[in-house]
N, C-alpha and C. Protein backbone atom coordinates (compact mmCIF):
# COMPACT_ATOMS: atom_id res chain seq x y z
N UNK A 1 44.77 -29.89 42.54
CA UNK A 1 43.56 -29.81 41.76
C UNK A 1 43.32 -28.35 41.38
N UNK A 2 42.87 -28.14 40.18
CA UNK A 2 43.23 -26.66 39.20
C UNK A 2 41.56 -26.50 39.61
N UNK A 3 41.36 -25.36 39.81
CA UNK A 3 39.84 -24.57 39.82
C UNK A 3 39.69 -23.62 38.59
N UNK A 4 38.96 -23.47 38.03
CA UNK A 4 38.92 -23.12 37.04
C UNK A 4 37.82 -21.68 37.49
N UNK A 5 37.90 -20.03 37.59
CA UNK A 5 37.35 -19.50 37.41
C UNK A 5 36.24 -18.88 36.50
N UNK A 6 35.13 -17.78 36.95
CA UNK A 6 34.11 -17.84 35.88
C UNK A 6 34.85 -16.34 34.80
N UNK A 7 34.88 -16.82 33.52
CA UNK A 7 35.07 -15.60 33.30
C UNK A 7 34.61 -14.38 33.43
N UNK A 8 35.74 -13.33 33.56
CA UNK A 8 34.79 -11.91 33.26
C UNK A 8 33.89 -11.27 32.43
N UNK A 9 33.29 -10.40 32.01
CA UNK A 9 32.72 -10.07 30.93
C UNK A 9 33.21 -8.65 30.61
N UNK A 10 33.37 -8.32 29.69
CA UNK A 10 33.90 -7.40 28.93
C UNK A 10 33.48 -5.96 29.80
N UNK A 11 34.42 -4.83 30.09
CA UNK A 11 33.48 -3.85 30.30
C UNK A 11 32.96 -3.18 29.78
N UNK A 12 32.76 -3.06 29.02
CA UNK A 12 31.78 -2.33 28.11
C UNK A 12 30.06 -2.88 27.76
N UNK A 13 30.38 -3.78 28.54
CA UNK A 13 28.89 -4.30 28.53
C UNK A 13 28.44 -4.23 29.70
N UNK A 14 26.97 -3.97 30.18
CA UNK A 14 26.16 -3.48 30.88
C UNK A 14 25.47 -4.80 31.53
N UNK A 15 25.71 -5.44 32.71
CA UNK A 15 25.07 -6.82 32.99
C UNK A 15 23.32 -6.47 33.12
N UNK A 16 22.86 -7.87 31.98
CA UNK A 16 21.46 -7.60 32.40
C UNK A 16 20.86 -6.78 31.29
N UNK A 17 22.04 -6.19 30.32
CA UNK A 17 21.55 -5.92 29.12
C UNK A 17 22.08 -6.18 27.84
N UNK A 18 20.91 -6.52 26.55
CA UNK A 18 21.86 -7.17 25.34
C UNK A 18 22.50 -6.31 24.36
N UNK A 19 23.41 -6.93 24.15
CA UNK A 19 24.72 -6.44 22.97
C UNK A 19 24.07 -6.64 21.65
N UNK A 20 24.37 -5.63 21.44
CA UNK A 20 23.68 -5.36 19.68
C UNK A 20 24.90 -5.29 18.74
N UNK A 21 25.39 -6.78 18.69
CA UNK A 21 26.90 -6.86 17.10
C UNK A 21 26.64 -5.71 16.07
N UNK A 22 25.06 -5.49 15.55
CA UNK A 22 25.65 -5.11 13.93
C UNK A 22 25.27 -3.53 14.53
N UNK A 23 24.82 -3.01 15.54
CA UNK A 23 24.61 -1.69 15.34
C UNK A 23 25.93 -0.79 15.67
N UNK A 24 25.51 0.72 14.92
CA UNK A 24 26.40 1.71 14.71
C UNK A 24 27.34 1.53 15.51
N UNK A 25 26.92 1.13 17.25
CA UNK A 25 27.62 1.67 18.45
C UNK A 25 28.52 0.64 18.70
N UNK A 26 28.77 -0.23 17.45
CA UNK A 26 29.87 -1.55 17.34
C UNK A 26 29.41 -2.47 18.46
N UNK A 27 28.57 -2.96 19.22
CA UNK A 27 28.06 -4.14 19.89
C UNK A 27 28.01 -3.56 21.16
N UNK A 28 27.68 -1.88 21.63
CA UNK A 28 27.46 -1.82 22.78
C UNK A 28 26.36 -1.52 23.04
N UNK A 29 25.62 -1.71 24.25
CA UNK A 29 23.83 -1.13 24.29
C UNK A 29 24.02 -0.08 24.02
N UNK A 30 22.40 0.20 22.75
CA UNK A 30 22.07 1.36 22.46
C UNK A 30 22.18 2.16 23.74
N UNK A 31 22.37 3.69 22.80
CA UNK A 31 22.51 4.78 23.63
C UNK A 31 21.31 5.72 23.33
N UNK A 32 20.78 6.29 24.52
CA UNK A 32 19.55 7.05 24.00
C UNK A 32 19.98 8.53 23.83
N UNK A 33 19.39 9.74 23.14
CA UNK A 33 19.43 10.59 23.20
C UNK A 33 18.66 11.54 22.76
N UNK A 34 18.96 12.61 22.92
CA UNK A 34 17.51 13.70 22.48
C UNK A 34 16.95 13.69 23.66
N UNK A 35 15.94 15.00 23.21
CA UNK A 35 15.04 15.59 24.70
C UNK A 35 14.04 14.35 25.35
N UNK A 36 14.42 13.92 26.60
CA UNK A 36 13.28 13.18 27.00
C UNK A 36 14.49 11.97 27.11
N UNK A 37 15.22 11.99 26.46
CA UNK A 37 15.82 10.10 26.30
C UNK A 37 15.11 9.46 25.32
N UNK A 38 14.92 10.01 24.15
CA UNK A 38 14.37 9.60 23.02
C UNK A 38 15.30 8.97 22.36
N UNK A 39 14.95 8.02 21.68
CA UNK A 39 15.68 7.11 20.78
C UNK A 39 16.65 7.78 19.71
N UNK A 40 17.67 7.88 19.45
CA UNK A 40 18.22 8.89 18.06
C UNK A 40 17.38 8.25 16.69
N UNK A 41 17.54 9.61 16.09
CA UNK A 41 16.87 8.80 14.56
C UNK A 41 17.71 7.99 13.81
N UNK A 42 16.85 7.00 13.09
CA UNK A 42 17.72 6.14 12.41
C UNK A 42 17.76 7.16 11.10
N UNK A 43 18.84 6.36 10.14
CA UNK A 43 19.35 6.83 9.04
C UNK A 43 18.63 6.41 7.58
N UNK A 44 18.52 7.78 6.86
CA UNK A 44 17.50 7.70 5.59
C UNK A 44 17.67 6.52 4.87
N UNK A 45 16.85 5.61 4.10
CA UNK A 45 17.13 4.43 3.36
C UNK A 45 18.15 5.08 2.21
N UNK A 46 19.06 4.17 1.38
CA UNK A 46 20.06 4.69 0.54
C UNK A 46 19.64 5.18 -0.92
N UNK A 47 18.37 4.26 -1.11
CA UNK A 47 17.99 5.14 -2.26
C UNK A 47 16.46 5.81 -1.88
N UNK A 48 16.64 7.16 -1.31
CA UNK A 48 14.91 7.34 -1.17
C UNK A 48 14.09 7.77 -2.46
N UNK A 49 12.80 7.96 -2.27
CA UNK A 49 12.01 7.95 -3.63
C UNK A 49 13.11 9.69 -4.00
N UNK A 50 13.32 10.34 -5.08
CA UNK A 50 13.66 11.54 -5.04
C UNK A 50 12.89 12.51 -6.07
N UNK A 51 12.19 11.99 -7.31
CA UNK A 51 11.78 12.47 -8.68
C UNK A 51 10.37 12.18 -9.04
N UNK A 52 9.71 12.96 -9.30
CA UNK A 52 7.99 12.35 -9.72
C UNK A 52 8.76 11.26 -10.67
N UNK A 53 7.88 10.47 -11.06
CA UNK A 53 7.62 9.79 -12.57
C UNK A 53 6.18 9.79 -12.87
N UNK A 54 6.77 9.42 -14.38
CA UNK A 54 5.14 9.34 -14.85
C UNK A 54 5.14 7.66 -15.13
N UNK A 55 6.06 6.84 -14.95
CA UNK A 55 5.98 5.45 -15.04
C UNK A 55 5.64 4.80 -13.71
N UNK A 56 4.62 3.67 -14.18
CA UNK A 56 3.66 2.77 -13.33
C UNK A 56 4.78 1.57 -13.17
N UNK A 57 5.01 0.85 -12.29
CA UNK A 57 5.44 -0.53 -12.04
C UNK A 57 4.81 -1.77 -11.27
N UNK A 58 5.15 -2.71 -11.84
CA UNK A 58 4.04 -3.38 -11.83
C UNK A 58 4.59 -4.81 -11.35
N UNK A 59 3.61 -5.83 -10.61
CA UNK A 59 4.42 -7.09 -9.95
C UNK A 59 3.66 -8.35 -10.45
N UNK A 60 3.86 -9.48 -10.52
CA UNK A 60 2.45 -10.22 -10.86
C UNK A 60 1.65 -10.80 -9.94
N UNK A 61 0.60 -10.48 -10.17
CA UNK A 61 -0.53 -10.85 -9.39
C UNK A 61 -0.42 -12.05 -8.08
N UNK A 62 -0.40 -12.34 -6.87
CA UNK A 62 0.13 -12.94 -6.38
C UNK A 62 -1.61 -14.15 -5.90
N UNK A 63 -2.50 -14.00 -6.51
CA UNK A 63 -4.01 -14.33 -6.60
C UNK A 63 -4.49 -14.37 -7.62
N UNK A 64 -4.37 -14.93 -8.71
CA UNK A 64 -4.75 -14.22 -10.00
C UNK A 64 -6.21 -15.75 -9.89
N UNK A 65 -6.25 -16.34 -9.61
CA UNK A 65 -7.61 -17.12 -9.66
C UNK A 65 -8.36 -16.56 -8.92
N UNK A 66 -8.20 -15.48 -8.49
CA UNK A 66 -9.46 -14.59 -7.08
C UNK A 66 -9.56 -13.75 -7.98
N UNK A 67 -11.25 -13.17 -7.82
CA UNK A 67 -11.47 -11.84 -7.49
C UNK A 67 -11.31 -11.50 -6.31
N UNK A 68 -10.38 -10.03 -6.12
CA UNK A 68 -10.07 -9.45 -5.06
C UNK A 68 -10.27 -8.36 -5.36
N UNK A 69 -10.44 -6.92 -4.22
CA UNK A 69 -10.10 -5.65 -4.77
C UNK A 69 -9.06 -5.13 -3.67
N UNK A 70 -8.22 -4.06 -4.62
CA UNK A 70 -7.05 -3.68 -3.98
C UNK A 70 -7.57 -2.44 -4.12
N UNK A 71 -7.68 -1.88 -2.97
CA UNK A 71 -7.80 -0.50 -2.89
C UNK A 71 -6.40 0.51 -2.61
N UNK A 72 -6.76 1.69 -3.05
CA UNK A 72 -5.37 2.99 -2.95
C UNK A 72 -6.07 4.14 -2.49
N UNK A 73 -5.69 4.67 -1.38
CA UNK A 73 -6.28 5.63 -0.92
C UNK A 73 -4.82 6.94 -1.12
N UNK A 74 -5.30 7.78 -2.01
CA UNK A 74 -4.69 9.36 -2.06
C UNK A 74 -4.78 10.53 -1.26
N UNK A 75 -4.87 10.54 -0.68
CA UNK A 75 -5.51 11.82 0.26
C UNK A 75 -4.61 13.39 -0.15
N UNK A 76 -3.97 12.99 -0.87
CA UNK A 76 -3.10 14.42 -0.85
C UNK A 76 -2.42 14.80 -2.47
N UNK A 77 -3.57 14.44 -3.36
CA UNK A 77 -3.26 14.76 -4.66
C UNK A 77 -3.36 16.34 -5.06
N UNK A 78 -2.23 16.61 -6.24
CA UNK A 78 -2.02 18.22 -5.76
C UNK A 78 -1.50 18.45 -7.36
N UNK A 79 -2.39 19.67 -8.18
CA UNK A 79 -2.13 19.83 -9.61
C UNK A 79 -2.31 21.31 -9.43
N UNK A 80 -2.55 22.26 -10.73
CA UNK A 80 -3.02 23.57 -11.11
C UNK A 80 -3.95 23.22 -11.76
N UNK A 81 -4.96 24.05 -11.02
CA UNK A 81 -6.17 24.78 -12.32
C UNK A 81 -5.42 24.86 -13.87
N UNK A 82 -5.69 25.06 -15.30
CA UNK A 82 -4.81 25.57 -16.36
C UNK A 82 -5.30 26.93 -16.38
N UNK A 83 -6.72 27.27 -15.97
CA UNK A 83 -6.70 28.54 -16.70
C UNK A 83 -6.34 29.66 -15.27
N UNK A 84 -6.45 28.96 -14.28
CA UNK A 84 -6.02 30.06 -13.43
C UNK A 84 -4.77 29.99 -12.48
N UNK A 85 -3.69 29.05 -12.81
CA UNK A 85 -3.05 28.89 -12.22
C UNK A 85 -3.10 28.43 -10.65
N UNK A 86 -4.20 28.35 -10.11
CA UNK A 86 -4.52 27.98 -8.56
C UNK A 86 -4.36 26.90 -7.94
N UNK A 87 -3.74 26.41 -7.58
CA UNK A 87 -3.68 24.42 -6.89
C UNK A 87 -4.60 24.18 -6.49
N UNK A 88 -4.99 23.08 -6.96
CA UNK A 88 -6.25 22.30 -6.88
C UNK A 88 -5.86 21.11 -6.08
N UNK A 89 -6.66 20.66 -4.66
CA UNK A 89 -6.29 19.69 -4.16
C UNK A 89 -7.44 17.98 -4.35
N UNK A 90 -7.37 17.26 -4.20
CA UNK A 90 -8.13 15.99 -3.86
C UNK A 90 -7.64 14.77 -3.45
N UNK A 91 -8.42 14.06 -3.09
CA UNK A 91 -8.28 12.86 -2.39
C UNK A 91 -8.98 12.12 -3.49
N UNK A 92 -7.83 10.97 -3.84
CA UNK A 92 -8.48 9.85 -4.98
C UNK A 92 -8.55 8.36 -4.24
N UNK A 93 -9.77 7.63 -4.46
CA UNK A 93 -9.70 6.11 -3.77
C UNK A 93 -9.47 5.42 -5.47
N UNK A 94 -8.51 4.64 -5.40
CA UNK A 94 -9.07 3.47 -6.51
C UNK A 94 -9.13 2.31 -6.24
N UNK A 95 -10.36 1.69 -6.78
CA UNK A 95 -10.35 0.39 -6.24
C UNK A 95 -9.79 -0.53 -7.93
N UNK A 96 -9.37 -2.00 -7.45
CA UNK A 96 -9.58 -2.20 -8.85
C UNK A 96 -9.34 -4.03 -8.94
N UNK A 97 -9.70 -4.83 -9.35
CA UNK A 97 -9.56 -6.38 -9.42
C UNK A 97 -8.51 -6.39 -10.23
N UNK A 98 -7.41 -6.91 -10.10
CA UNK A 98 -6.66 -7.11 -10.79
C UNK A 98 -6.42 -8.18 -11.80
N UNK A 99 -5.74 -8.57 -12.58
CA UNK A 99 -5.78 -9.53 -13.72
C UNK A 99 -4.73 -10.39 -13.01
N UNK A 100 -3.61 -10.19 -14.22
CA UNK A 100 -2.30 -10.96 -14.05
C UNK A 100 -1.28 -10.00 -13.40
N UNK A 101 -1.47 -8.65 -12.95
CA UNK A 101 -0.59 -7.70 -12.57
C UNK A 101 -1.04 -6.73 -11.67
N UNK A 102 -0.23 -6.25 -10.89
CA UNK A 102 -0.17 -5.01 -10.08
C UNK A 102 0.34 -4.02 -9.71
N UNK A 103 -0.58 -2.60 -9.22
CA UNK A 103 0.51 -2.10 -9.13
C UNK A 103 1.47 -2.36 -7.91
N UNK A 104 2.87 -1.43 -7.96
CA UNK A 104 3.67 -1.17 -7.30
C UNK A 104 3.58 -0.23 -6.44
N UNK A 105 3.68 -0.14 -4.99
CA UNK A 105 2.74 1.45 -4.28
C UNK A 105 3.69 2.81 -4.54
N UNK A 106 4.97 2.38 -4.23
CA UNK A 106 6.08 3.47 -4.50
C UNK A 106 6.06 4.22 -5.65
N UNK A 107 6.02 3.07 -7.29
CA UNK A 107 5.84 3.88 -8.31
C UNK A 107 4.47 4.87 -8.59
N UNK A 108 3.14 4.19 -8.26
CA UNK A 108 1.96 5.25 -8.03
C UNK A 108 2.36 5.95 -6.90
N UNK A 109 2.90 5.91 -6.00
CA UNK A 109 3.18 7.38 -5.16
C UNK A 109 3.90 8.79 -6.08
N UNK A 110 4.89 8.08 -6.83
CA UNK A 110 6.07 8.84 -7.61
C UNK A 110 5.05 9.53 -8.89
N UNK A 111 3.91 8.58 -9.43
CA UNK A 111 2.97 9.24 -10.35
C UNK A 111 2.41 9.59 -10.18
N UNK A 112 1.87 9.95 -8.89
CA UNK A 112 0.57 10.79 -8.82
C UNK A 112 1.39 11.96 -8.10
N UNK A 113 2.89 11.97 -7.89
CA UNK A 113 3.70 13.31 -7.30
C UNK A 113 3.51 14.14 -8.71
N UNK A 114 3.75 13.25 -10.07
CA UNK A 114 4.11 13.75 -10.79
C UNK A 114 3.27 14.69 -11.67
N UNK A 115 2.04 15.22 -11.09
CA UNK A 115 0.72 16.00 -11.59
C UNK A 115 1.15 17.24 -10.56
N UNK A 116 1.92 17.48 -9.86
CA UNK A 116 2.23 18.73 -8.49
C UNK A 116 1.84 19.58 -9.88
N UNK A 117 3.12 20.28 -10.20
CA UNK A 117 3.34 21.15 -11.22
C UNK A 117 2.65 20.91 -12.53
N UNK A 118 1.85 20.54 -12.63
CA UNK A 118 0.57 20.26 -13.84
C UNK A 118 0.06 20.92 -13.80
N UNK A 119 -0.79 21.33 -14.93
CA UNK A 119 -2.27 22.58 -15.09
C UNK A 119 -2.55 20.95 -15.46
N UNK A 120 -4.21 21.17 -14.91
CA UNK A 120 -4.98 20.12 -15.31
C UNK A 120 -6.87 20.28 -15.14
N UNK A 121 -7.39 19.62 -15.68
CA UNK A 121 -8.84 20.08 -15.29
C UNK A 121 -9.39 18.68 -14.72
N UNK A 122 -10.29 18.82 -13.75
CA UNK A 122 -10.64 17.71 -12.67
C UNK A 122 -11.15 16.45 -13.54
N UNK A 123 -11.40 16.60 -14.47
CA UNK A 123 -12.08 15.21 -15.54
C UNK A 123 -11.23 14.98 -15.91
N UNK A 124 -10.80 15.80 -16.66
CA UNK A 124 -9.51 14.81 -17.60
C UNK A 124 -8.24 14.50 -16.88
N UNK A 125 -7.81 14.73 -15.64
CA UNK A 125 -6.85 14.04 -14.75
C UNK A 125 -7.50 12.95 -14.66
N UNK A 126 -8.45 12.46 -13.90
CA UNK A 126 -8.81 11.76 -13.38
C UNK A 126 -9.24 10.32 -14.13
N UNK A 127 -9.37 11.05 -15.80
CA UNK A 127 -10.03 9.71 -16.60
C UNK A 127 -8.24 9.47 -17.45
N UNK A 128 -7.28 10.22 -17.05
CA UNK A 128 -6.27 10.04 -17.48
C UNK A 128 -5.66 9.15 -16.73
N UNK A 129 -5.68 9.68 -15.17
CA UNK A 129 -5.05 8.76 -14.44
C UNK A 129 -5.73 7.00 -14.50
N UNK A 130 -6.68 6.96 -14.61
CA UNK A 130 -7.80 5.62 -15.19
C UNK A 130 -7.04 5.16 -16.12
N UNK A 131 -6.83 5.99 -17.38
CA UNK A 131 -6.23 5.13 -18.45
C UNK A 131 -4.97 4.55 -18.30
N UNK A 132 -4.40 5.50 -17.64
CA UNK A 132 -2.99 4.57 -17.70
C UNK A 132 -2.68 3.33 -16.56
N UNK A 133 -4.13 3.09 -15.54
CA UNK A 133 -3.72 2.33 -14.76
C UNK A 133 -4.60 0.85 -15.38
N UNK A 134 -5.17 1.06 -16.33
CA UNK A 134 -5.48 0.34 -17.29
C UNK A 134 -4.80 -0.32 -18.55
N UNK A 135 -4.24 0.63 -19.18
CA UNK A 135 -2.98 0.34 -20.04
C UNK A 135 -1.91 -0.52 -19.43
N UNK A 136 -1.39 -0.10 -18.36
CA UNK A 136 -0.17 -0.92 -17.67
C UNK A 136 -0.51 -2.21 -16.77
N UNK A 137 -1.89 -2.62 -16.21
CA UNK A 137 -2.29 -3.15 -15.64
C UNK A 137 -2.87 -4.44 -16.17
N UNK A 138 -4.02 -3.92 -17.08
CA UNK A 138 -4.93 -4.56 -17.93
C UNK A 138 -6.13 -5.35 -16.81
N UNK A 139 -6.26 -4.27 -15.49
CA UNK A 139 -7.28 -5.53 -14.80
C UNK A 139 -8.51 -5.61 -14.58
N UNK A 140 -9.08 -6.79 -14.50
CA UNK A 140 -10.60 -7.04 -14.57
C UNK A 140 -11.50 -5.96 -14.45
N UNK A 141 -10.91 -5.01 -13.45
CA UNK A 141 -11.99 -4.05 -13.12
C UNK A 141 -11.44 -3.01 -12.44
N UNK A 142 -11.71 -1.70 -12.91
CA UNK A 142 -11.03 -0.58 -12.26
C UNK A 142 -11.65 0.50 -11.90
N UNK A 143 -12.26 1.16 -10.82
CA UNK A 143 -12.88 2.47 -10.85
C UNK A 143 -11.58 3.31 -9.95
N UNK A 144 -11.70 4.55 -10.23
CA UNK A 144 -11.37 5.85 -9.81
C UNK A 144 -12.16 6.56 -9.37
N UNK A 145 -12.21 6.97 -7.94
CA UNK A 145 -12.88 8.12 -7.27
C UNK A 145 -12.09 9.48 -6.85
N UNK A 146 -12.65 10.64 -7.54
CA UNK A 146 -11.56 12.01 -7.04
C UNK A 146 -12.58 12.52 -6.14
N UNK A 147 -12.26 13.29 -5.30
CA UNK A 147 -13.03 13.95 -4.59
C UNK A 147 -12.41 15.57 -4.02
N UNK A 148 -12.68 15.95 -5.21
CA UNK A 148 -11.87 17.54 -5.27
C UNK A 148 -12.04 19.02 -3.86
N UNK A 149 -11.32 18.91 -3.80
CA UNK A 149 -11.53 20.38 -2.58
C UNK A 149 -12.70 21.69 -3.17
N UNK A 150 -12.98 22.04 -2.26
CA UNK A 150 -13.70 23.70 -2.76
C UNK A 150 -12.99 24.01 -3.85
N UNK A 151 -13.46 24.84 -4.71
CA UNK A 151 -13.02 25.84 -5.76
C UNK A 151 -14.14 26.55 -5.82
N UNK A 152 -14.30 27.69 -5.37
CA UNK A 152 -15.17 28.78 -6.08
C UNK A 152 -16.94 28.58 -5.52
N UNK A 153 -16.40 27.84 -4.23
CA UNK A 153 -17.49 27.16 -3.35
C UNK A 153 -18.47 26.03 -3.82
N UNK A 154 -17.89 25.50 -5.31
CA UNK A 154 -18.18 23.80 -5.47
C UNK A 154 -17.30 22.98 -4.74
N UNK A 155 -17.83 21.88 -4.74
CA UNK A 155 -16.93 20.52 -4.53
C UNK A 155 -17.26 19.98 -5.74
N UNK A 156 -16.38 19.03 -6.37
CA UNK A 156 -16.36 18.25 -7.59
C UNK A 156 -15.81 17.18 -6.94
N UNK A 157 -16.61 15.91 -7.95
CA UNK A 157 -16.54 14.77 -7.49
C UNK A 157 -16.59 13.59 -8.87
N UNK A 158 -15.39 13.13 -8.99
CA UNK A 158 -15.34 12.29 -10.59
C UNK A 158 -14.96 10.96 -10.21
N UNK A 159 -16.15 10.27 -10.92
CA UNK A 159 -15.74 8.96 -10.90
C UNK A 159 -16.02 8.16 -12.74
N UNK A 160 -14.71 7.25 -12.50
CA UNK A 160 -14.76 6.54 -13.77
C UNK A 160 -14.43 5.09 -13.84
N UNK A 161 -14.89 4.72 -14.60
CA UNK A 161 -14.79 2.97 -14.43
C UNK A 161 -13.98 2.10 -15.58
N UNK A 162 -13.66 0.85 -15.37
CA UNK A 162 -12.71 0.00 -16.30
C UNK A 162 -13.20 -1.23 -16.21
N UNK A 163 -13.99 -2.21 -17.31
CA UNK A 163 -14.56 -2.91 -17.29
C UNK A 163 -14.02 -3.77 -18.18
N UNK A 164 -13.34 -4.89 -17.81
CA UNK A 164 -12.37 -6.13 -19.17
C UNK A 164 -13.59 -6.65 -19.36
N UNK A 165 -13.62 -6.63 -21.31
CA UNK A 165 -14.51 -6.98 -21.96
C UNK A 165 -14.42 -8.50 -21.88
N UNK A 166 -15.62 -8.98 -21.18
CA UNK A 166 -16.29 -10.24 -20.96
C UNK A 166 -16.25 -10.83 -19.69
N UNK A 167 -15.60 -9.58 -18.71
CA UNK A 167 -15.60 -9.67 -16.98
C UNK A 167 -16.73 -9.64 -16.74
N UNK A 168 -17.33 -10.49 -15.78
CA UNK A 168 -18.45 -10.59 -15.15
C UNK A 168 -18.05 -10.58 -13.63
N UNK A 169 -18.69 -9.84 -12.37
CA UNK A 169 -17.99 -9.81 -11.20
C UNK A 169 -19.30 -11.00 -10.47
N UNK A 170 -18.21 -11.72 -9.32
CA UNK A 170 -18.99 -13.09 -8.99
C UNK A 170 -20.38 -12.13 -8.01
N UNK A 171 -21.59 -12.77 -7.98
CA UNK A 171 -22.65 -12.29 -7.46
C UNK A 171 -22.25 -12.19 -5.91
N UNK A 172 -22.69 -10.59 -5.29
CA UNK A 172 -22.25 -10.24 -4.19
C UNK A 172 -23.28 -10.94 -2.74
N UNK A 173 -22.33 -11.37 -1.64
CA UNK A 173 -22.99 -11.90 -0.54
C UNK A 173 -22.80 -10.97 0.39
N UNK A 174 -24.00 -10.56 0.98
CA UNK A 174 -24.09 -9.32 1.96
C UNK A 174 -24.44 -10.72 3.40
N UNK A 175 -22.93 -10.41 4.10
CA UNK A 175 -23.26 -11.10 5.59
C UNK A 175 -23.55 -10.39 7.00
N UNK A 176 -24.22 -11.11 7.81
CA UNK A 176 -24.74 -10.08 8.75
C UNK A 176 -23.15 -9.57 9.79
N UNK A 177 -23.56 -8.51 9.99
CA UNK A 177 -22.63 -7.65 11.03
C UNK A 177 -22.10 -8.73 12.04
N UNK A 178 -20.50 -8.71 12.56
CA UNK A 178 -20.64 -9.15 13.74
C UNK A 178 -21.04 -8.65 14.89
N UNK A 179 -20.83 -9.23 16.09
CA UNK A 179 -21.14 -8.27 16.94
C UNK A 179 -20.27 -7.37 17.05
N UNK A 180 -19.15 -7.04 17.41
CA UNK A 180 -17.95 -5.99 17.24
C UNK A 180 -18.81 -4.79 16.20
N UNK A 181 -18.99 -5.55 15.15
CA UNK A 181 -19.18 -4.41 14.01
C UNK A 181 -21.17 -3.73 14.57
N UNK A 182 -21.85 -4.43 15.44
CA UNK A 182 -23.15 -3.68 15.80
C UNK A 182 -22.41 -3.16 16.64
N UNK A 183 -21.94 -3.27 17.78
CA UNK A 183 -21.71 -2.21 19.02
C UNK A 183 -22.44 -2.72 20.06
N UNK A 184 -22.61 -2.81 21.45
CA UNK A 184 -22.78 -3.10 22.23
C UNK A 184 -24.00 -3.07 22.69
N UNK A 185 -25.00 -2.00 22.08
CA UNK A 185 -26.13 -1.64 22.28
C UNK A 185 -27.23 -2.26 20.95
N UNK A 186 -26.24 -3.17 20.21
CA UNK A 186 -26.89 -3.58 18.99
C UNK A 186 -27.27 -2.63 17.70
């Protein structure tokens, strides 16, 4: 009568820990490294963003029977003064209801890179950047908020709006706080 033994397992594997087929280290447990036993870094995606643009891209609406608002928060928008050459910084929110389209976040990242090296003056960026997210968009409703750094010990603060002719927004319901949102002490 034949006994049949258990097989071995490979040595290169670590009992008690799993084999990773598709990574770098060809199916052996990760290896840690760096100060501490830190994880190594993984590797840059193959195409990273590399070039401002000034082109918007756009997806279709994945809600288009809702009003919704999609907000974009900028925190790190960056142009020139024109007449004095000085970088001007701000933080832009836009909110905006969309129609049949949206934007794309990567391509508005790549367009609002693309004002760095601009002379520009705080209004007309701002009602520029409006227009074109209007033009490419076309949606129900769009405001832009800039909220400009010091210059010359002002703050400047521009807001502009986009209103599709014959949009009406549905009447707003203010609900009470939960508890989470009062706090513990009410």
């Amino acid at each position: 009568m034949a006994t049949t033994r258990p097989k071995k397992k490979p040595a290169t594997e670590t009992p008690g820990r799993p084999k990773f087929p598709d990574s770098p280290s060809g199916g052996r447990t990760p290896q840690r490294g760096g100060l501490g036993g830190a994880p190594r870094q993984r590797e840059m995606p193959a195409n990273p963003p590399t070039a401002p643009s000034k082109e918007l891209h756009v997806f279709p609406n994945p809600a288009p029977e809702r009003d919704y608002v999609i907000q974009f928060q900028i925190p790190e928008f960056t142009c020139h003064c024109p007449l004095t050459g000085q970088p001007d910084f701000a933080h832009f929110t836009i909110d905006m209801i969309a129609d049949e389209l949206c934007i794309e976040l990567k391509s508005l990242k790549m367009y609002f890179w693309s004002f760095r090296n601009e002379g520009a003056f705080h209004e007309k960026v701002t009602n520029d950047i409006l227009s074109k997210i209007v033009a490419v968009t076309k949606p129900r409703y769009a405001r832009i908020s800039a909220r400009w750094y010091v210059r010359g010990g002002i703050y400047t603060n521009v807001v502009a709006e986009h209103r599709k002719k014959g949009w009406k927004p549905a009447p707003r319901i203010d609900l009470p706080a939960h508890a989470e949102e009062r706090g513990l002490l009410g």
